[in-house]
Protein backbone atom coordinates (compact mmCIF):
# COMPACT_ATOMS: atom_id res chain seq x y z
CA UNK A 1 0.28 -2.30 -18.27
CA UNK A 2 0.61 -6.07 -19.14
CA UNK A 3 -1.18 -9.18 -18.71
CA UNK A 4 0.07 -12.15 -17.62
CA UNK A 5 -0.24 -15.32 -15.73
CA UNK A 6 0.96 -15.92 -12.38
CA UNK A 7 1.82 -18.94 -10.86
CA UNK A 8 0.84 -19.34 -6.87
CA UNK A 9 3.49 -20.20 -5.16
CA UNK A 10 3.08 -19.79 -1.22
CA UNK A 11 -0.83 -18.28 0.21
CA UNK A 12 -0.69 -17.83 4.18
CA UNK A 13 -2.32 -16.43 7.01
CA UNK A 14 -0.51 -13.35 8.80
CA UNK A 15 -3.50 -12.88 11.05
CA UNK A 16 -6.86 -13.82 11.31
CA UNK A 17 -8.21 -12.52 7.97
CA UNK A 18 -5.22 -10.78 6.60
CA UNK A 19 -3.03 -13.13 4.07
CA UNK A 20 0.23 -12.87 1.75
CA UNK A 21 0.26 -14.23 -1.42
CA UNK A 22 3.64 -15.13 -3.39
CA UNK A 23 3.28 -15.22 -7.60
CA UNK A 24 6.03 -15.78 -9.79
CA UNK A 25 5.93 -14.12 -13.41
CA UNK A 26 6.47 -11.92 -15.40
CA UNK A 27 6.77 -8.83 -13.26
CA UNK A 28 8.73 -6.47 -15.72
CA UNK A 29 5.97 -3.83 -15.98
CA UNK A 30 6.61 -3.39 -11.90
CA UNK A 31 8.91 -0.09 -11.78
CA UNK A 32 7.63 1.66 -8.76
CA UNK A 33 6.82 1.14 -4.82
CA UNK A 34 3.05 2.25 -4.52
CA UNK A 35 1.60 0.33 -7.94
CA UNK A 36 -0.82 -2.30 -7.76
CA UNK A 37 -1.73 -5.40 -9.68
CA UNK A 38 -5.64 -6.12 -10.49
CA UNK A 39 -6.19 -9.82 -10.60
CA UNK A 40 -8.93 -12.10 -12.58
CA UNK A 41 -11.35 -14.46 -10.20
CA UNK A 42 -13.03 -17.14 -12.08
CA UNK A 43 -16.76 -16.44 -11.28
CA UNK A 44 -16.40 -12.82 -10.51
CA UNK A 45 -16.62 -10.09 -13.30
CA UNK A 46 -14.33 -7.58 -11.72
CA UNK A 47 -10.84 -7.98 -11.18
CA UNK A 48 -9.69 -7.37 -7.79
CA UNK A 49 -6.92 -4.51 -6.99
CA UNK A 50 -4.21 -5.16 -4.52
CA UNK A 51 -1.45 -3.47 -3.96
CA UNK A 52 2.58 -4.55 -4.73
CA UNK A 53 3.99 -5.53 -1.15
CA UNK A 54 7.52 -6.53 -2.54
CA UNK A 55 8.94 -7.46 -5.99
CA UNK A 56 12.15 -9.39 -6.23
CA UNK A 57 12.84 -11.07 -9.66
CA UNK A 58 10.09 -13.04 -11.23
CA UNK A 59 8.21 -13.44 -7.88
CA UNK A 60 6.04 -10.65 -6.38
CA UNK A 61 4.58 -10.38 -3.44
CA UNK A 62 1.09 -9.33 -2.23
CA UNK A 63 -0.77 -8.69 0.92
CA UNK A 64 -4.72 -8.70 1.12
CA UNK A 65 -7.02 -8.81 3.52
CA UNK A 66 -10.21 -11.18 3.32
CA UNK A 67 -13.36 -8.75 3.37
CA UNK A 68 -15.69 -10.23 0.21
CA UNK A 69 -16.41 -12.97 -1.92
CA UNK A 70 -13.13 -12.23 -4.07
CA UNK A 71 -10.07 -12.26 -1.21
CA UNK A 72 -12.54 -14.82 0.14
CA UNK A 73 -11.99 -16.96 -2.87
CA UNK A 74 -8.31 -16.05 -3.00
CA UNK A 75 -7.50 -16.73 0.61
CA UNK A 76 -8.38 -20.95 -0.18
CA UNK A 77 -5.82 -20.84 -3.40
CA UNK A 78 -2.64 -22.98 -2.52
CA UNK A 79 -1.70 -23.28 -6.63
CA UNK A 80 -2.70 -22.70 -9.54
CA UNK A 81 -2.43 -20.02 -11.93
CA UNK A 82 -4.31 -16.33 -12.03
CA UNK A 83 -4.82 -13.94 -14.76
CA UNK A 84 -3.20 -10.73 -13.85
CA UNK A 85 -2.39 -7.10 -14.76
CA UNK A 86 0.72 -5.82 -13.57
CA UNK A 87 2.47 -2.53 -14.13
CA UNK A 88 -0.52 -0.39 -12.62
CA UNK A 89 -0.97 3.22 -10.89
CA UNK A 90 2.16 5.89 -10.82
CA UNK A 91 3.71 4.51 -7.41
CA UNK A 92 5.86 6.78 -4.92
CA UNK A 93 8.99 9.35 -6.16
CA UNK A 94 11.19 9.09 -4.13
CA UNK A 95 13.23 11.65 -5.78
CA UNK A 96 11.61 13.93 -3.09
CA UNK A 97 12.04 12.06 0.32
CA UNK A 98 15.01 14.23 1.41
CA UNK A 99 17.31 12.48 3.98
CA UNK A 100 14.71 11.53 6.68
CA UNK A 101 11.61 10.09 4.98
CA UNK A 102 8.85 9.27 7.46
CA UNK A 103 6.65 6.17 5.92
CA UNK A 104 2.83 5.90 7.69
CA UNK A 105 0.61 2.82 7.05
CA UNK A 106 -2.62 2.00 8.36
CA UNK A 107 -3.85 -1.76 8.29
CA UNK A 108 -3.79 -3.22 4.40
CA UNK A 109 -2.10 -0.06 3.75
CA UNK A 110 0.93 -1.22 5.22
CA UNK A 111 2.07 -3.66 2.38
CA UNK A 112 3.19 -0.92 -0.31
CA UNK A 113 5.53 0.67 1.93
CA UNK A 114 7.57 -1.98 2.60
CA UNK A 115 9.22 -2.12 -1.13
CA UNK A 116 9.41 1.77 -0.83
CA UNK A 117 10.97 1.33 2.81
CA UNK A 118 13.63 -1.29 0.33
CA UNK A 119 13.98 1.76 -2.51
CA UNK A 120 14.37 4.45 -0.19
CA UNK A 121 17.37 2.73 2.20
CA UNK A 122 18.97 1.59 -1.07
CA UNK A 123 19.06 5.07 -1.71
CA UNK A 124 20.83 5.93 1.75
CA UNK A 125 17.79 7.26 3.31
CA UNK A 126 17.26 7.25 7.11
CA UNK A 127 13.97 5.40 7.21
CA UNK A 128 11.73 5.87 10.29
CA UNK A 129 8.13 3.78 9.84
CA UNK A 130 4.99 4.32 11.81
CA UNK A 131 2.23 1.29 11.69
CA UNK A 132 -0.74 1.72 12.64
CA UNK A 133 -3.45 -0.92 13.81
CA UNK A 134 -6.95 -1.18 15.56
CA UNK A 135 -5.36 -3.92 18.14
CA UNK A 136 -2.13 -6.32 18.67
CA UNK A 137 -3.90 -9.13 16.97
CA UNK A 138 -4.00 -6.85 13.59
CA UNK A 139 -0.46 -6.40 13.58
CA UNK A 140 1.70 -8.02 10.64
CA UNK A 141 5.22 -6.75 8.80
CA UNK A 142 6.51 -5.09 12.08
CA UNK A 143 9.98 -7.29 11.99
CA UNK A 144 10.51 -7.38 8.27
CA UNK A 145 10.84 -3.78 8.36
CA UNK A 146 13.22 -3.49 11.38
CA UNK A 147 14.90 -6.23 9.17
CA UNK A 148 15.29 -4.28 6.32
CA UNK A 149 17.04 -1.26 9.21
CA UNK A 150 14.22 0.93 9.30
CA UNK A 151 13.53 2.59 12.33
CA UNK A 152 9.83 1.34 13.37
CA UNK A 153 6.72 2.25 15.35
CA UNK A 154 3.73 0.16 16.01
CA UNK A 155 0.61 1.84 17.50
CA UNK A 156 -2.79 0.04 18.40
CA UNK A 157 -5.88 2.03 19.28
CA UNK A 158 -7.03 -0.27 21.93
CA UNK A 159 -3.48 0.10 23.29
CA UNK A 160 -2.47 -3.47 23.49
CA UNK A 161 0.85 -2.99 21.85
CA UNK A 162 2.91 -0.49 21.27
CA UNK A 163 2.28 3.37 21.30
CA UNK A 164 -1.59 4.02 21.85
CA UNK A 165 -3.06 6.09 19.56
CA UNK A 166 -3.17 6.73 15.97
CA UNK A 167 -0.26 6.88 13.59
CA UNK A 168 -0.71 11.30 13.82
CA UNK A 169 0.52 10.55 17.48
CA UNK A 170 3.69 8.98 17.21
CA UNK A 171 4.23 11.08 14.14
CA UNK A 172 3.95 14.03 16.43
CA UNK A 173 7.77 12.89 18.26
CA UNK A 174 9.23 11.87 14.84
CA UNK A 175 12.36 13.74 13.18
CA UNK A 176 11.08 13.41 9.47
CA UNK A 177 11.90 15.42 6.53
CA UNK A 178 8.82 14.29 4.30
CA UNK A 179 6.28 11.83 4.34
CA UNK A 180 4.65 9.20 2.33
CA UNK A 181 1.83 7.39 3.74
CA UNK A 182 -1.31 4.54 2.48
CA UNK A 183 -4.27 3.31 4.57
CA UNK A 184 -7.81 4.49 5.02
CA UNK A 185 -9.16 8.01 4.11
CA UNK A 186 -9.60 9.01 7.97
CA UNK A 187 -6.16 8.03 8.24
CA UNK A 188 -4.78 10.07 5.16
CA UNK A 189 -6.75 13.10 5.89
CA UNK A 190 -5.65 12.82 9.59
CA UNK A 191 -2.40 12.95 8.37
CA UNK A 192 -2.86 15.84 5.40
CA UNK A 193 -4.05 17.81 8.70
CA UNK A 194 -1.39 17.26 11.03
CA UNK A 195 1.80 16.99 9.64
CA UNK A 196 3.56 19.87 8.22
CA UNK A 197 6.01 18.76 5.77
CA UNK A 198 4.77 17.89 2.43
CA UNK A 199 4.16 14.50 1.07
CA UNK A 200 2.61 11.84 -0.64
CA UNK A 201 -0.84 10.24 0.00
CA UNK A 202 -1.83 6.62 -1.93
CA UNK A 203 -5.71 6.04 -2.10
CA UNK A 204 -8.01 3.40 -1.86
CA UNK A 205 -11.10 3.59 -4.14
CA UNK A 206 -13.33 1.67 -5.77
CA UNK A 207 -11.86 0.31 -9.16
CA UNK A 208 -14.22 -1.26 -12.23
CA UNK A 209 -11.46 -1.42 -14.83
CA UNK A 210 -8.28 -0.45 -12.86
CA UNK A 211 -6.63 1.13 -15.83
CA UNK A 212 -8.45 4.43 -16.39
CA UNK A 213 -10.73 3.33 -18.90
CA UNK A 214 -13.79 3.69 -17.00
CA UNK A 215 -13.84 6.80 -15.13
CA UNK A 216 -15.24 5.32 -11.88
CA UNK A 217 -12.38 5.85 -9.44
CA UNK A 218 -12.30 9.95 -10.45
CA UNK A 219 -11.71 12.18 -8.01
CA UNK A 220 -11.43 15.84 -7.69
CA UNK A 221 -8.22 17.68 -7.05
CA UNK A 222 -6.82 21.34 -6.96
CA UNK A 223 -6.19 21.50 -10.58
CA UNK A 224 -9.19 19.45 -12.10
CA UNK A 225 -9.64 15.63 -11.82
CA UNK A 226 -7.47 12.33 -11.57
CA UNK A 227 -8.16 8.64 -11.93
CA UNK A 228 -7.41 6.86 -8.84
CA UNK A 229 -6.21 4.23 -10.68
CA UNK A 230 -4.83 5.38 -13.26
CA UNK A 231 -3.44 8.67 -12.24
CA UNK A 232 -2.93 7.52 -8.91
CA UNK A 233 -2.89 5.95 -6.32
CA UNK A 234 -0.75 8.07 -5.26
CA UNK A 235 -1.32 12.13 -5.16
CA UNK A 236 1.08 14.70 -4.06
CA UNK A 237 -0.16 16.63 -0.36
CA UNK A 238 -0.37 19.80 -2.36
CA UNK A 239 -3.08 18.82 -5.06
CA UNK A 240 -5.71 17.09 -2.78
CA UNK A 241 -8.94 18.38 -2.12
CA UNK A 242 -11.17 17.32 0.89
CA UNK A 243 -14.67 17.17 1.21
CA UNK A 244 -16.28 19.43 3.75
């Protein structure tokens, strides 16, 4: 973990109240697709997760979606600097993928797999990406991951574009060989249910420090418990444990 300041260099709308955010800094601590960064608001005593969308050089990219006072307050930045922690969470192996890795993102957990969709072709892999959204207004990132030669899905619920359904229905015609996914818990445990290969699931919880310090983002698994944050995001299919 390191902190650091980032300097703001591009804040835009990619849909009504979803944005992406470009910083440039020092983003050395940044050595895995699925990590997040946890960023200081003046005004607001928690620091806010979000999650790494891309990283190229000194300039990383984030994607956040306004839903409180703090993305609030970050969706009206245009410059400045912010106070930052970088280098945070495990991230996706992709050791495991095999050749036909099947990525699955659900709203603002779409961002992260778009640098592991970049690790994973640099590695040779045949990338096939499901998105999933509520409606075709929602939908963001669908062309920069075609761009980047991954094979992609779109579904809507409402079925204005794409596939209708959830991302567990398109999944259910894919060719995969294991699967990494991030969105809401429905969505994971959806997923954790239906598809029989194993995988790996990145969660969103509730953060107070966002380096494992405080103990608020525990959660149980098969052998004991994990920080979210700090252990995590990400957890292996075969340790999770679901509420009944």
């Amino acid at each position: 973990m390191k902190q650091s300041f980032f300097e703001i260099v591009q804040n835009t709308p990619l849909t009504q109240n979803v944005y992406k955010m470009k910083l440039r800094g020092d983003t050395s601590d940044i050595t895995a697709a699925g990590q997040f960064i946890n960023i200081k608001l003046d005004g607001l005593y928690l620091r806010r997760p979000i999650s790494v969308c891309d990283c190229q050089d000194d300039v990383i990219t984030i994607i956040y979606k306004v839903v409180g006072k703090g993305t609030e307050k970050m969706s009206l930045m245009q410059e400045g600097r912010l106070d930052v922690l970088t280098g945070l969470g495990n991230g996706y192996d992709t050791s495991l993928s095999g050749d036909k890795p099947l990525l699955l993102g659900g709203g603002v957990g779409v961002p992260p797999l778009y640098l592991l969709a970049k690790k994973l072709i640099s590695e040779g892999k045949k990338v096939s990406v499901i998105l999933g959204f509520n409606t075709k207004d929602e939908i963001f990132y669908e062309q920069e991951f075609k761009d980047l030669g991954a094979d992609v899905v779109v579904t809507t619920v409402d079925g204005s574009y794409g596939t209708k359904g959830f991302v567990t229905d398109a999944a259910k015609d894919m060719d995969y060989s294991y699967y990494y996914t991030c969105g809401p818990e429905p969505m994971l445990k959806a997923i954790y249910l239906s598809l029989d290969t194993s995988g790996q699931l990145s969660f969103e919880e509730r953060m107070g420090c966002g380096f494992g310090a405080c103990m608020g983002c525990s959660c149980k698994i098969v052998t004991g418990y994990k920080r979210i944050c700090k252990d995590g995001p990400v957890l292996f299919k075969e340790e999770i444990l679901w509420e009944k």
